[in-house]
PDB file of N, CA and C in Angstrom:
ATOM      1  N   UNK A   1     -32.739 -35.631  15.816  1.00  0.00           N
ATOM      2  CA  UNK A   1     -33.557 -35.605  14.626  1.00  0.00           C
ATOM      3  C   UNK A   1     -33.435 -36.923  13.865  1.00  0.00           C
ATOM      4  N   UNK A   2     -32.115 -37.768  13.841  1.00  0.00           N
ATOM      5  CA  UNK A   2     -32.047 -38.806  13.197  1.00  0.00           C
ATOM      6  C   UNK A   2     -32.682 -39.956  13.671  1.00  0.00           C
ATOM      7  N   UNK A   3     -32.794 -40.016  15.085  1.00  0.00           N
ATOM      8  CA  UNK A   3     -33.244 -41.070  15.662  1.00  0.00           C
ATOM      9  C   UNK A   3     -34.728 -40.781  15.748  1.00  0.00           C
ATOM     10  N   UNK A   4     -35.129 -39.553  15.701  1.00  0.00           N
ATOM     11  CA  UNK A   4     -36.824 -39.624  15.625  1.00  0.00           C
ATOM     12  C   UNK A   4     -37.185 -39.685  13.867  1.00  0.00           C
ATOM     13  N   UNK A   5     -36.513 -39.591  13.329  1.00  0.00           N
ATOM     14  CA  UNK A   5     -37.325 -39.940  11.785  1.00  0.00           C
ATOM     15  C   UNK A   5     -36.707 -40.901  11.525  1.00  0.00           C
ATOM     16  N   UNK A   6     -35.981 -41.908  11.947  1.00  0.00           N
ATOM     17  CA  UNK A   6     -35.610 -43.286  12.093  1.00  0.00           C
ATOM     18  C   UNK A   6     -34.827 -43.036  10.081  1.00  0.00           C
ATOM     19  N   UNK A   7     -34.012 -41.776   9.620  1.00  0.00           N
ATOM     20  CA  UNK A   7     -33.376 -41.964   8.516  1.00  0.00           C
ATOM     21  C   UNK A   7     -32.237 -42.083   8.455  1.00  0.00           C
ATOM     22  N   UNK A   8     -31.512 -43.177   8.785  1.00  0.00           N
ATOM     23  CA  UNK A   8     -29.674 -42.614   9.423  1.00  0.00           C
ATOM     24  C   UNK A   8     -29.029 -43.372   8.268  1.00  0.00           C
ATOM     25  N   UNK A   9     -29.895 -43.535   7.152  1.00  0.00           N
ATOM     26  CA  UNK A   9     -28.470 -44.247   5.706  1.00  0.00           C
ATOM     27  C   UNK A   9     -27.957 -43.216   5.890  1.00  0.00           C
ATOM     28  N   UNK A  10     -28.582 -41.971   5.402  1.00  0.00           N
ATOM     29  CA  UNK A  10     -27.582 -40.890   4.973  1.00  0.00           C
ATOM     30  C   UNK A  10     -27.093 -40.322   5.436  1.00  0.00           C
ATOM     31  N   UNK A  11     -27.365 -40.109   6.554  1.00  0.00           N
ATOM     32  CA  UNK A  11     -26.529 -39.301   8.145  1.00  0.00           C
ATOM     33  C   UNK A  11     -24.833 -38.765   7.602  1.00  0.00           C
ATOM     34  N   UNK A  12     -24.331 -40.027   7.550  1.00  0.00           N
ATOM     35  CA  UNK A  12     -23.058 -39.810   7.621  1.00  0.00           C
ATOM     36  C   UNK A  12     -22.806 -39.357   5.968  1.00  0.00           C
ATOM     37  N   UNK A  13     -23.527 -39.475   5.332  1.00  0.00           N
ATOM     38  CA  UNK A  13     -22.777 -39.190   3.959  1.00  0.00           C
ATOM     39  C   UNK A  13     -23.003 -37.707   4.012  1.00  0.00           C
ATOM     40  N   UNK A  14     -24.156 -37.045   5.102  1.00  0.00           N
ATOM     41  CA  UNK A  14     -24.634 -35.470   4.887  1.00  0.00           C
ATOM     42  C   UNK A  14     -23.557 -34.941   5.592  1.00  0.00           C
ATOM     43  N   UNK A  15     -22.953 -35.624   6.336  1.00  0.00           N
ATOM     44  CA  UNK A  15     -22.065 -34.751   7.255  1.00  0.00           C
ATOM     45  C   UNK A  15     -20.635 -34.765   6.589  1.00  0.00           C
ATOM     46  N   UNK A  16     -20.452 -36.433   5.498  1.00  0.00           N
ATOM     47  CA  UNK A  16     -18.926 -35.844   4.652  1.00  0.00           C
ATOM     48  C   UNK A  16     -19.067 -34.914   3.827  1.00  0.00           C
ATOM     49  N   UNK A  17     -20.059 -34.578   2.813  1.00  0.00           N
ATOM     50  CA  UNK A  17     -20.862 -33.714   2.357  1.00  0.00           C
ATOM     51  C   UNK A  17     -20.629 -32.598   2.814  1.00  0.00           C
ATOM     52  N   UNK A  18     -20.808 -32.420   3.975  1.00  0.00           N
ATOM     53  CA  UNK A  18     -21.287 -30.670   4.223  1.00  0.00           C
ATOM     54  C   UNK A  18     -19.983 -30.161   4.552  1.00  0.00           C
ATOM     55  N   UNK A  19     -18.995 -31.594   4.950  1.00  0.00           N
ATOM     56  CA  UNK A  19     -17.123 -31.001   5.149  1.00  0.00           C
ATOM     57  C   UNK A  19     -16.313 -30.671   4.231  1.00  0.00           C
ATOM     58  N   UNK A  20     -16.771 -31.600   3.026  1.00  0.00           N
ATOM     59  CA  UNK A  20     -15.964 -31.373   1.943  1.00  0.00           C
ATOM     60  C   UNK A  20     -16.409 -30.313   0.956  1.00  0.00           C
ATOM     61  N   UNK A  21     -17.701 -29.741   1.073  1.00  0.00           N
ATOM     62  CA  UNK A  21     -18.596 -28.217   0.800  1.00  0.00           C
ATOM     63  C   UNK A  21     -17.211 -27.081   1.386  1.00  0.00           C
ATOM     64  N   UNK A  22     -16.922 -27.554   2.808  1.00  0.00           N
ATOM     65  CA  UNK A  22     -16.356 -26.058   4.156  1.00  0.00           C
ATOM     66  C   UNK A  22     -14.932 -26.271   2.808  1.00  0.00           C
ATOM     67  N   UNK A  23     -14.593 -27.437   3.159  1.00  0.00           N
ATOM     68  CA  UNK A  23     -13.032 -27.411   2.597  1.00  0.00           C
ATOM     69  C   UNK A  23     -12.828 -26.948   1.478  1.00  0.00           C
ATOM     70  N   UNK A  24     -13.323 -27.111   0.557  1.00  0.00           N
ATOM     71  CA  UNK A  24     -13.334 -26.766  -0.853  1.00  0.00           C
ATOM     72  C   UNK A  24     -13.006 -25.157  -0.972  1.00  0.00           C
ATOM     73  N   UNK A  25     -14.641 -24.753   0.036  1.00  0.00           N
ATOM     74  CA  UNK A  25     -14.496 -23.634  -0.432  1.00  0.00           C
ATOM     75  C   UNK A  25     -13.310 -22.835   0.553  1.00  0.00           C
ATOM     76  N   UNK A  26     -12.681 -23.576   1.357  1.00  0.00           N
ATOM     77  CA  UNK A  26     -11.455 -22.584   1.824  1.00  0.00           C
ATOM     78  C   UNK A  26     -10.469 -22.921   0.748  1.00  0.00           C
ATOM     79  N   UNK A  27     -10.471 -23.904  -0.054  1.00  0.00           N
ATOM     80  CA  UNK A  27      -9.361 -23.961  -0.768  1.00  0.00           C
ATOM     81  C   UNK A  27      -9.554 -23.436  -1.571  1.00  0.00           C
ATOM     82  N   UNK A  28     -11.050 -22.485  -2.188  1.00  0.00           N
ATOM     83  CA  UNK A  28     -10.725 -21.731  -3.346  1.00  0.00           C
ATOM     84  C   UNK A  28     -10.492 -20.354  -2.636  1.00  0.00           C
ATOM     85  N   UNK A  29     -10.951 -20.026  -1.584  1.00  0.00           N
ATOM     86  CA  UNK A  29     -10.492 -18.883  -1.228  1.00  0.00           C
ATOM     87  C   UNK A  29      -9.088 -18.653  -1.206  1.00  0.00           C
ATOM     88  N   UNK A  30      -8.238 -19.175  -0.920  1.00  0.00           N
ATOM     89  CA  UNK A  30      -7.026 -19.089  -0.321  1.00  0.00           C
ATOM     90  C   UNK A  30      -6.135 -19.065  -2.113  1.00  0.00           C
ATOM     91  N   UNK A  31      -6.721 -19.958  -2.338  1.00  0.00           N
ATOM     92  CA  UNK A  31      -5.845 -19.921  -4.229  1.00  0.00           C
ATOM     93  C   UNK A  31      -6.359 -18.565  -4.512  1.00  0.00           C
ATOM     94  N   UNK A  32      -7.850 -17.986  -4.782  1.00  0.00           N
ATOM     95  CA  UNK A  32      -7.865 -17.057  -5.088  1.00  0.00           C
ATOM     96  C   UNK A  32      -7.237 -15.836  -4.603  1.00  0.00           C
ATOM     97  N   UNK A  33      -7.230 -15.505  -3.129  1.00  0.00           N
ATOM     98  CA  UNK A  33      -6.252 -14.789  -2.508  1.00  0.00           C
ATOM     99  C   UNK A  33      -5.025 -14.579  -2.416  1.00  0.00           C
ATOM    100  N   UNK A  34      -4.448 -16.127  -2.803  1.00  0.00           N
ATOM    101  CA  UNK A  34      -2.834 -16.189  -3.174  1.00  0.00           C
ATOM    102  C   UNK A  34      -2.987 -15.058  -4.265  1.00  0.00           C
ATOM    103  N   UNK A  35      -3.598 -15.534  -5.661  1.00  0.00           N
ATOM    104  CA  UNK A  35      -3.416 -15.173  -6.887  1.00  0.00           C
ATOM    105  C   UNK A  35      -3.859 -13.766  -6.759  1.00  0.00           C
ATOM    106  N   UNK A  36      -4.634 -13.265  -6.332  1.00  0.00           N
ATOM    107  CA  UNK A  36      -4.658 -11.607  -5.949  1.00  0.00           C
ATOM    108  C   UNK A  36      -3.758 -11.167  -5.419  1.00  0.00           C
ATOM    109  N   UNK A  37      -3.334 -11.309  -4.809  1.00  0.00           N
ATOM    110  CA  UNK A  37      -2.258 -11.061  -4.078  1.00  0.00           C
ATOM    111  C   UNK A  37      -0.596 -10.885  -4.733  1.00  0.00           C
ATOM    112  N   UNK A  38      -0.319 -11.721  -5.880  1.00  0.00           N
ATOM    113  CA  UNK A  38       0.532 -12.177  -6.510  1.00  0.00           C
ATOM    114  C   UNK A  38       0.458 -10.956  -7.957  1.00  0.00           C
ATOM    115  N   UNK A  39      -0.858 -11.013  -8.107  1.00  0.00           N
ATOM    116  CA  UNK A  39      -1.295  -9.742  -9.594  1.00  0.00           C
ATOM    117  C   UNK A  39      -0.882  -8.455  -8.636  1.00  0.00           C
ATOM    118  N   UNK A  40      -1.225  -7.987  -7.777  1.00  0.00           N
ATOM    119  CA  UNK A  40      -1.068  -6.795  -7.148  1.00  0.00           C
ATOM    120  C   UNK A  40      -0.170  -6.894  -6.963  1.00  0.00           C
ATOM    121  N   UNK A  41       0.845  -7.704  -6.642  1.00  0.00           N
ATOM    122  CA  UNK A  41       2.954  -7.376  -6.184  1.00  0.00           C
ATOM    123  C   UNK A  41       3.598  -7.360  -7.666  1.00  0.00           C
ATOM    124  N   UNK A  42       3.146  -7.861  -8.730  1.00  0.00           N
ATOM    125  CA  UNK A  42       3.568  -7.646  -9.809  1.00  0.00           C
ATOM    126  C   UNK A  42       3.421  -5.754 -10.441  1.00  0.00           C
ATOM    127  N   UNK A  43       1.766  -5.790 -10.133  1.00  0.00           N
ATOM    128  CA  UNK A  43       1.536  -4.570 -10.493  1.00  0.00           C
ATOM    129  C   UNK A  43       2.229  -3.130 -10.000  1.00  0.00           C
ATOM    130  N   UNK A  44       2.415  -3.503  -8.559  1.00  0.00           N
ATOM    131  CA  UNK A  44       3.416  -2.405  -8.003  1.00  0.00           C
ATOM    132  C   UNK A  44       4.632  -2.745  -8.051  1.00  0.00           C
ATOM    133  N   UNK A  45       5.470  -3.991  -8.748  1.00  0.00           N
ATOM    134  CA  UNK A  45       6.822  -3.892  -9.144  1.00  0.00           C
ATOM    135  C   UNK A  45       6.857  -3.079 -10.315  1.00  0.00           C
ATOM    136  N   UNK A  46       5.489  -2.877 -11.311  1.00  0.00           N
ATOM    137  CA  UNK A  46       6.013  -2.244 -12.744  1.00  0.00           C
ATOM    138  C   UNK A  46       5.253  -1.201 -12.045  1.00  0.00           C
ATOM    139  N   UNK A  47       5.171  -0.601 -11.375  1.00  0.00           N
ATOM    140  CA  UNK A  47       4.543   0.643 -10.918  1.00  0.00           C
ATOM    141  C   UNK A  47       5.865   1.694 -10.686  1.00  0.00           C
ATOM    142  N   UNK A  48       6.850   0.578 -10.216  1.00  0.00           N
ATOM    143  CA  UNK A  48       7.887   1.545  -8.637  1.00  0.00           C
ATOM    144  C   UNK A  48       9.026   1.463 -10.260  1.00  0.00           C
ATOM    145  N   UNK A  49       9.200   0.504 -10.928  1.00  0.00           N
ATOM    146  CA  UNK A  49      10.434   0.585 -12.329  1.00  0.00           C
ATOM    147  C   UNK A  49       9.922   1.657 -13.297  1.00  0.00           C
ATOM    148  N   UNK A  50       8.496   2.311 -13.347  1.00  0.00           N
ATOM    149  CA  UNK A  50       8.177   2.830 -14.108  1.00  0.00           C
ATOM    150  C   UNK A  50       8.459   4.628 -13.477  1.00  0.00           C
ATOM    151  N   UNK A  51       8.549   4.320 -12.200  1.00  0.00           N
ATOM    152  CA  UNK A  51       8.786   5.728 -11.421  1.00  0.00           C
ATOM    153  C   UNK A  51      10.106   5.443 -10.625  1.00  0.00           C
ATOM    154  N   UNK A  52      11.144   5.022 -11.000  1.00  0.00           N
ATOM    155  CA  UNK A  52      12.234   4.505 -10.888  1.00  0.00           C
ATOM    156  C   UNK A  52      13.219   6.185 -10.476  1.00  0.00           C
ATOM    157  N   UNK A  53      12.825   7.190 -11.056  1.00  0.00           N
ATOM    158  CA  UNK A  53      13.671   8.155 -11.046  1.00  0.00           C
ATOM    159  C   UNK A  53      13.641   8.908  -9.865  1.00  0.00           C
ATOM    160  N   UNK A  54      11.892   9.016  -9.682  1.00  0.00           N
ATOM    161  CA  UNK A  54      11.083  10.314  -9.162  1.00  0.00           C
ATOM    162  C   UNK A  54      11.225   9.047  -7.580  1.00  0.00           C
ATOM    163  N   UNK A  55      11.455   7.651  -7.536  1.00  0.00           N
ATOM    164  CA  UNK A  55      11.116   7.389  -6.308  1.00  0.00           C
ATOM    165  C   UNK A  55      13.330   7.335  -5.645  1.00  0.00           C
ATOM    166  N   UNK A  56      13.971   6.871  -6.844  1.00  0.00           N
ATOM    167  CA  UNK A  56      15.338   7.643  -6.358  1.00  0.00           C
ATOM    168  C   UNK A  56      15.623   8.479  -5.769  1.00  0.00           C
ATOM    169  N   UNK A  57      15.310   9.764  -6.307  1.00  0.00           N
ATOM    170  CA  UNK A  57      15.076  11.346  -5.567  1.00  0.00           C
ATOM    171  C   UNK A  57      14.521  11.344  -4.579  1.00  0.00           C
ATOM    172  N   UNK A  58      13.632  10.539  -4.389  1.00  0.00           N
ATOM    173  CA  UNK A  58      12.529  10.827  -3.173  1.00  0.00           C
ATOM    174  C   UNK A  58      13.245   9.489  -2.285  1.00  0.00           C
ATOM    175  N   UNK A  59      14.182   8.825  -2.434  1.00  0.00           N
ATOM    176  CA  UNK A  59      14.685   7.869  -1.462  1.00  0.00           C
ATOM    177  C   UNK A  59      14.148   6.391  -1.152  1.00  0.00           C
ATOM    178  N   UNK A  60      13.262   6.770  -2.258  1.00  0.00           N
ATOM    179  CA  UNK A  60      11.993   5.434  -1.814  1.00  0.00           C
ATOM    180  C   UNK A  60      12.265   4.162  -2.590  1.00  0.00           C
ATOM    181  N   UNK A  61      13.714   4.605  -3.422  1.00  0.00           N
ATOM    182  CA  UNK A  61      13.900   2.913  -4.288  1.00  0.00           C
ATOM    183  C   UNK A  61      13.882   1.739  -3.619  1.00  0.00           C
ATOM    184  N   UNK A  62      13.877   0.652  -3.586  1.00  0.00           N
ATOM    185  CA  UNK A  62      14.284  -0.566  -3.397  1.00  0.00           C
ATOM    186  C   UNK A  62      16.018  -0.354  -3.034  1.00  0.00           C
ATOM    187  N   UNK A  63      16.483  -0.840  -1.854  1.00  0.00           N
ATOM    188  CA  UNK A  63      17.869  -0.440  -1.859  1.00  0.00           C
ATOM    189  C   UNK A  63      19.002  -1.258  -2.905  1.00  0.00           C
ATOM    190  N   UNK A  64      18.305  -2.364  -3.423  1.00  0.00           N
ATOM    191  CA  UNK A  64      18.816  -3.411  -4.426  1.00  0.00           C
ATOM    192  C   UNK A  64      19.209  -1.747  -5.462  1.00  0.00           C
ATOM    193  N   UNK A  65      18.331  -0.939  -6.096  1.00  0.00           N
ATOM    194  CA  UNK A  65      17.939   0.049  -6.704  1.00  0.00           C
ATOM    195  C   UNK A  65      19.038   1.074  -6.298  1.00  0.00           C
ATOM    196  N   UNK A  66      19.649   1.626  -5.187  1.00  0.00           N
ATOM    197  CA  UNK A  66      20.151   2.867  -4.667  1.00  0.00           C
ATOM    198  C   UNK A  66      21.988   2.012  -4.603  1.00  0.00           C
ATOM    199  N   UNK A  67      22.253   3.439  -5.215  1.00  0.00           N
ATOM    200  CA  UNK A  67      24.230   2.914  -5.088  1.00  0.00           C
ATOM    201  C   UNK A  67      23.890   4.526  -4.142  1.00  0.00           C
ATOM    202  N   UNK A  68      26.027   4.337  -3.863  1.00  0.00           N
ATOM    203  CA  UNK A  68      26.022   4.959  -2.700  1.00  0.00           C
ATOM    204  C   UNK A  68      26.219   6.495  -3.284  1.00  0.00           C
ATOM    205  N   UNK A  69      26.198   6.468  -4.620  1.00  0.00           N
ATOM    206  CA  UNK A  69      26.126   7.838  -5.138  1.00  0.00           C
ATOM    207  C   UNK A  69      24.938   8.406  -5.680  1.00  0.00           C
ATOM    208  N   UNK A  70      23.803   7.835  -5.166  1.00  0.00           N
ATOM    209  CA  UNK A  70      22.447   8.130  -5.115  1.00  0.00           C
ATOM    210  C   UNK A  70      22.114   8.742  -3.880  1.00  0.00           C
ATOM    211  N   UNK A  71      22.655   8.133  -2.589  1.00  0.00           N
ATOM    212  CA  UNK A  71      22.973   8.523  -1.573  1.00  0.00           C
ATOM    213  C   UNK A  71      23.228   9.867  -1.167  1.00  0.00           C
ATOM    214  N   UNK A  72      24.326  10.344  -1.829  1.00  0.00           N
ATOM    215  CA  UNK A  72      25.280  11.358  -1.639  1.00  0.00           C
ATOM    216  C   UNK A  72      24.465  12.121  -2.301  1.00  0.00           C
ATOM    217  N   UNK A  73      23.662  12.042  -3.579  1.00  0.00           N
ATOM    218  CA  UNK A  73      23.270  12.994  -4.199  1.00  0.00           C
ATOM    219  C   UNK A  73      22.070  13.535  -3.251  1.00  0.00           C
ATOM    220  N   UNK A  74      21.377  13.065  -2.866  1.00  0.00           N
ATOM    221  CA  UNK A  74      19.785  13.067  -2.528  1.00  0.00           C
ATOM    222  C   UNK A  74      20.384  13.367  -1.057  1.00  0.00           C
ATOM    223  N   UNK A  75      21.410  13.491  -0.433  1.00  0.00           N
ATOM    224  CA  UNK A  75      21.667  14.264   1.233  1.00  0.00           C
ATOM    225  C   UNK A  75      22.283  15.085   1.038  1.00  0.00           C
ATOM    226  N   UNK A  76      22.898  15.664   0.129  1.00  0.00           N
ATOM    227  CA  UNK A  76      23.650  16.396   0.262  1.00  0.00           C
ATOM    228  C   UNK A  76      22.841  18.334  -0.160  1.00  0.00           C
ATOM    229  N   UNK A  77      23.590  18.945   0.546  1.00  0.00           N
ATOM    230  CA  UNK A  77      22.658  19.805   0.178  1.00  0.00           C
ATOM    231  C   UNK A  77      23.716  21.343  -0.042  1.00  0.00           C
ATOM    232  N   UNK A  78      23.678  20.939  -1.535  1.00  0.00           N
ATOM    233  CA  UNK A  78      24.511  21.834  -2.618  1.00  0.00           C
ATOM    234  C   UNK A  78      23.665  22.459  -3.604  1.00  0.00           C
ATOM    235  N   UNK A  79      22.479  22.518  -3.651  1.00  0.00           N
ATOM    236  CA  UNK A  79      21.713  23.445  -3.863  1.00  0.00           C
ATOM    237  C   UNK A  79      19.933  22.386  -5.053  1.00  0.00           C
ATOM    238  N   UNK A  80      20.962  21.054  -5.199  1.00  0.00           N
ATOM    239  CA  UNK A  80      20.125  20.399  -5.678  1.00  0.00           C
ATOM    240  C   UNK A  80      18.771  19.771  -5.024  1.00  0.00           C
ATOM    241  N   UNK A  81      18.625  20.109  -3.958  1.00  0.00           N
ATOM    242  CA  UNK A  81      16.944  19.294  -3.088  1.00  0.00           C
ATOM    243  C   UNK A  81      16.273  20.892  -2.996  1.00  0.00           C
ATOM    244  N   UNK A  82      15.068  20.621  -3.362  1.00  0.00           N
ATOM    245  CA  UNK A  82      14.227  21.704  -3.907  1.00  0.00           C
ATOM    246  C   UNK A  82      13.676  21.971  -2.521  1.00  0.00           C
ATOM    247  N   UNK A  83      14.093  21.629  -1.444  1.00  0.00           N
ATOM    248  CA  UNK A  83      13.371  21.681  -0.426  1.00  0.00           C
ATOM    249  C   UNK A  83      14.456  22.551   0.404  1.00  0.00           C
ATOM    250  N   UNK A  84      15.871  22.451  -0.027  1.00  0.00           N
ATOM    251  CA  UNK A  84      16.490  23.167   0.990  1.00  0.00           C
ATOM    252  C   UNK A  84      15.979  24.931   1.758  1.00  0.00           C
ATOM    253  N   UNK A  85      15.418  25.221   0.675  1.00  0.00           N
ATOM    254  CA  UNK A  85      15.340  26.746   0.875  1.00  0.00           C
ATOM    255  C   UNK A  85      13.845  26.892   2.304  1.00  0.00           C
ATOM    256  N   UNK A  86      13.127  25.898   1.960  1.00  0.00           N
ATOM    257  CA  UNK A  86      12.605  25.737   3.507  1.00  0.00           C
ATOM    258  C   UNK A  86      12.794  25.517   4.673  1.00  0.00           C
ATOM    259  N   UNK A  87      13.980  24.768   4.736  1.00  0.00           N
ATOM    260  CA  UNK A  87      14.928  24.315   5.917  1.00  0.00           C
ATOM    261  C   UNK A  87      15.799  25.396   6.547  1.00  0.00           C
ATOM    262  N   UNK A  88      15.926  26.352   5.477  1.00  0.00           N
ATOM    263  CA  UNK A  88      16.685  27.846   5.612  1.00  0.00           C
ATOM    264  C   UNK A  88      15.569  28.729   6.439  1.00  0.00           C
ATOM    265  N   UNK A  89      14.586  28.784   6.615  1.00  0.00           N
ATOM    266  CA  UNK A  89      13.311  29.609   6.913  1.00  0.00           C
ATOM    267  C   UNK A  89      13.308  29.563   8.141  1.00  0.00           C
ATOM    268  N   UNK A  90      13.047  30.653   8.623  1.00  0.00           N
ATOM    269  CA  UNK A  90      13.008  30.555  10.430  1.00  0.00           C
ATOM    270  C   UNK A  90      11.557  30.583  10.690  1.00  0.00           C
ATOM    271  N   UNK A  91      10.479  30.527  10.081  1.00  0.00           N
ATOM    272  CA  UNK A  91       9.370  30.224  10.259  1.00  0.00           C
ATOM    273  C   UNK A  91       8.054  29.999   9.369  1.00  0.00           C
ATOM    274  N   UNK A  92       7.112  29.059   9.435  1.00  0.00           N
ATOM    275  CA  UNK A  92       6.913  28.279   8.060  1.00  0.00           C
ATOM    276  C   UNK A  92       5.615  28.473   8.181  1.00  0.00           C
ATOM    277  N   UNK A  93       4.493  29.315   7.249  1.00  0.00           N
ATOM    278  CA  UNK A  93       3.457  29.574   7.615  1.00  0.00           C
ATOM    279  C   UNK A  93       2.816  28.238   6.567  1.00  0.00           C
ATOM    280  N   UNK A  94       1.423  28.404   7.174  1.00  0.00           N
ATOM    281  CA  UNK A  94       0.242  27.275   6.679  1.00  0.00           C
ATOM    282  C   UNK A  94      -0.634  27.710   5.350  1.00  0.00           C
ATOM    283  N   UNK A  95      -1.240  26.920   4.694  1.00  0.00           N
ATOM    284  CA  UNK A  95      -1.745  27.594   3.679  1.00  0.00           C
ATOM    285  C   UNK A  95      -2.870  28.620   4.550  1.00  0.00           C
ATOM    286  N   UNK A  96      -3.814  27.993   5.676  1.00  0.00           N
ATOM    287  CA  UNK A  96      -4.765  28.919   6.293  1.00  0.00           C
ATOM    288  C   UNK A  96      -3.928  30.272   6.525  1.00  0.00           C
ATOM    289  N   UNK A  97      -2.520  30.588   7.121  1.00  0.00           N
ATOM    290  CA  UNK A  97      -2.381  31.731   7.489  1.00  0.00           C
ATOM    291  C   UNK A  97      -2.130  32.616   6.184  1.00  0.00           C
ATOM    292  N   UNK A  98      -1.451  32.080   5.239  1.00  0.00           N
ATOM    293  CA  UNK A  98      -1.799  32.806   4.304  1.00  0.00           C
ATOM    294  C   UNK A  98      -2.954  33.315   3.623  1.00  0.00           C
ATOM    295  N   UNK A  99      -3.883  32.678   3.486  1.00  0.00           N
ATOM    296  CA  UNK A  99      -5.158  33.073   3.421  1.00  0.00           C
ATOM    297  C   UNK A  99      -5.574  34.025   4.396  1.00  0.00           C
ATOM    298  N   UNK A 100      -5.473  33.620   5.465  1.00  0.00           N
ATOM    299  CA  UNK A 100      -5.885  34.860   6.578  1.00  0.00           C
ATOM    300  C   UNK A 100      -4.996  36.082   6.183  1.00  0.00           C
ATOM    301  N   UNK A 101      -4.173  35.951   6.021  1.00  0.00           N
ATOM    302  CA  UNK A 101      -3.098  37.308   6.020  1.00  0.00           C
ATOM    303  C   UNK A 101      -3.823  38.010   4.459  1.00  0.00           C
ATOM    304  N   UNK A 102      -4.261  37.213   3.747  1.00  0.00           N
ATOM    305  CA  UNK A 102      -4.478  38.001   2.551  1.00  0.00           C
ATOM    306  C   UNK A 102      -5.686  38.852   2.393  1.00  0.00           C
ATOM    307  N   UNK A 103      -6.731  38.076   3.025  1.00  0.00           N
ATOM    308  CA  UNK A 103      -8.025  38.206   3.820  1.00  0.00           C
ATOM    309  C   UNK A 103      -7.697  39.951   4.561  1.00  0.00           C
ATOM    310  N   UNK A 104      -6.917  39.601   5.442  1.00  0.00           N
ATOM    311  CA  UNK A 104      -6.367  41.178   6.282  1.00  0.00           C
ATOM    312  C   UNK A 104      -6.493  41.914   5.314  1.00  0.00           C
ATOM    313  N   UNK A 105      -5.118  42.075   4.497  1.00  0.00           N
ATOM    314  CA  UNK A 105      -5.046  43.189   3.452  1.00  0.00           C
ATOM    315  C   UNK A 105      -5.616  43.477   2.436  1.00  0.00           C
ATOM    316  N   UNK A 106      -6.884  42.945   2.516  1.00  0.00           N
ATOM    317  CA  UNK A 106      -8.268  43.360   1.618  1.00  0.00           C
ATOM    318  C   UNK A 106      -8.651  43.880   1.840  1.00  0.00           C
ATOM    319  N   UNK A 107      -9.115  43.578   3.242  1.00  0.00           N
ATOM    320  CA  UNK A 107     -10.455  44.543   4.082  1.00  0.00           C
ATOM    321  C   UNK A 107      -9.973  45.516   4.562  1.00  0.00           C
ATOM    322  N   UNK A 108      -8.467  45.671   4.747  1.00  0.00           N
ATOM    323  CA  UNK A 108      -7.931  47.226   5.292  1.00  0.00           C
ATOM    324  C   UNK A 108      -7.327  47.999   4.337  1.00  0.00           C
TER     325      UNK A 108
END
């Protein structure tokens, strides 16, 4: 195309042009993505300190977060994990079977 419209001043200035257009805009992508990226790890650090207790119990602290008597509390099973009494169960129905079962003793 350059050599049939005989215009080649600008040739080369269209082509630093159209590189420093690509570059730019990867360099704002990438700052902007840093910086998203950076707001969202902040946001779920005051997310996980604000549920600091409920994610203890549940084991999910940061281990920086867990001593070894957090440990002991949350395995041990002395009547404090609200879950033990399921673990006791020799068989664990679904919410559907309950429904079905209730379903039964309606209609009969």
């Amino acid at each position: 195309f350059a050599k049939a419209s005989e215009q080649t001043e600008r040739l080369g200035w269209s082509f630093f042009i159209k590189w420093l257009v690509w570059i730019l805009c990867f360099l704002v992508f990438f700052i902007a993505n840093n910086q998203h990226n950076k707001r969202k790890e902040k946001e779920q650090i005051l997310s996980e300190s604000s549920h600091s207790v409920i994610s203890k119990f549940m084991g999910k602290a940061p281990k920086s977060e867990r001593t070894a008597s957090d440990k002991k509390d949350s395995s041990s099973a002395d009547g404090k994990d609200p879950f033990d009494h399921l673990r006791k169960k020799e068989k664990l129905r679904s919410y559907a079977e309950v429904i079905i079962d209730s379903h039964e003793k309606n209609n009969s």
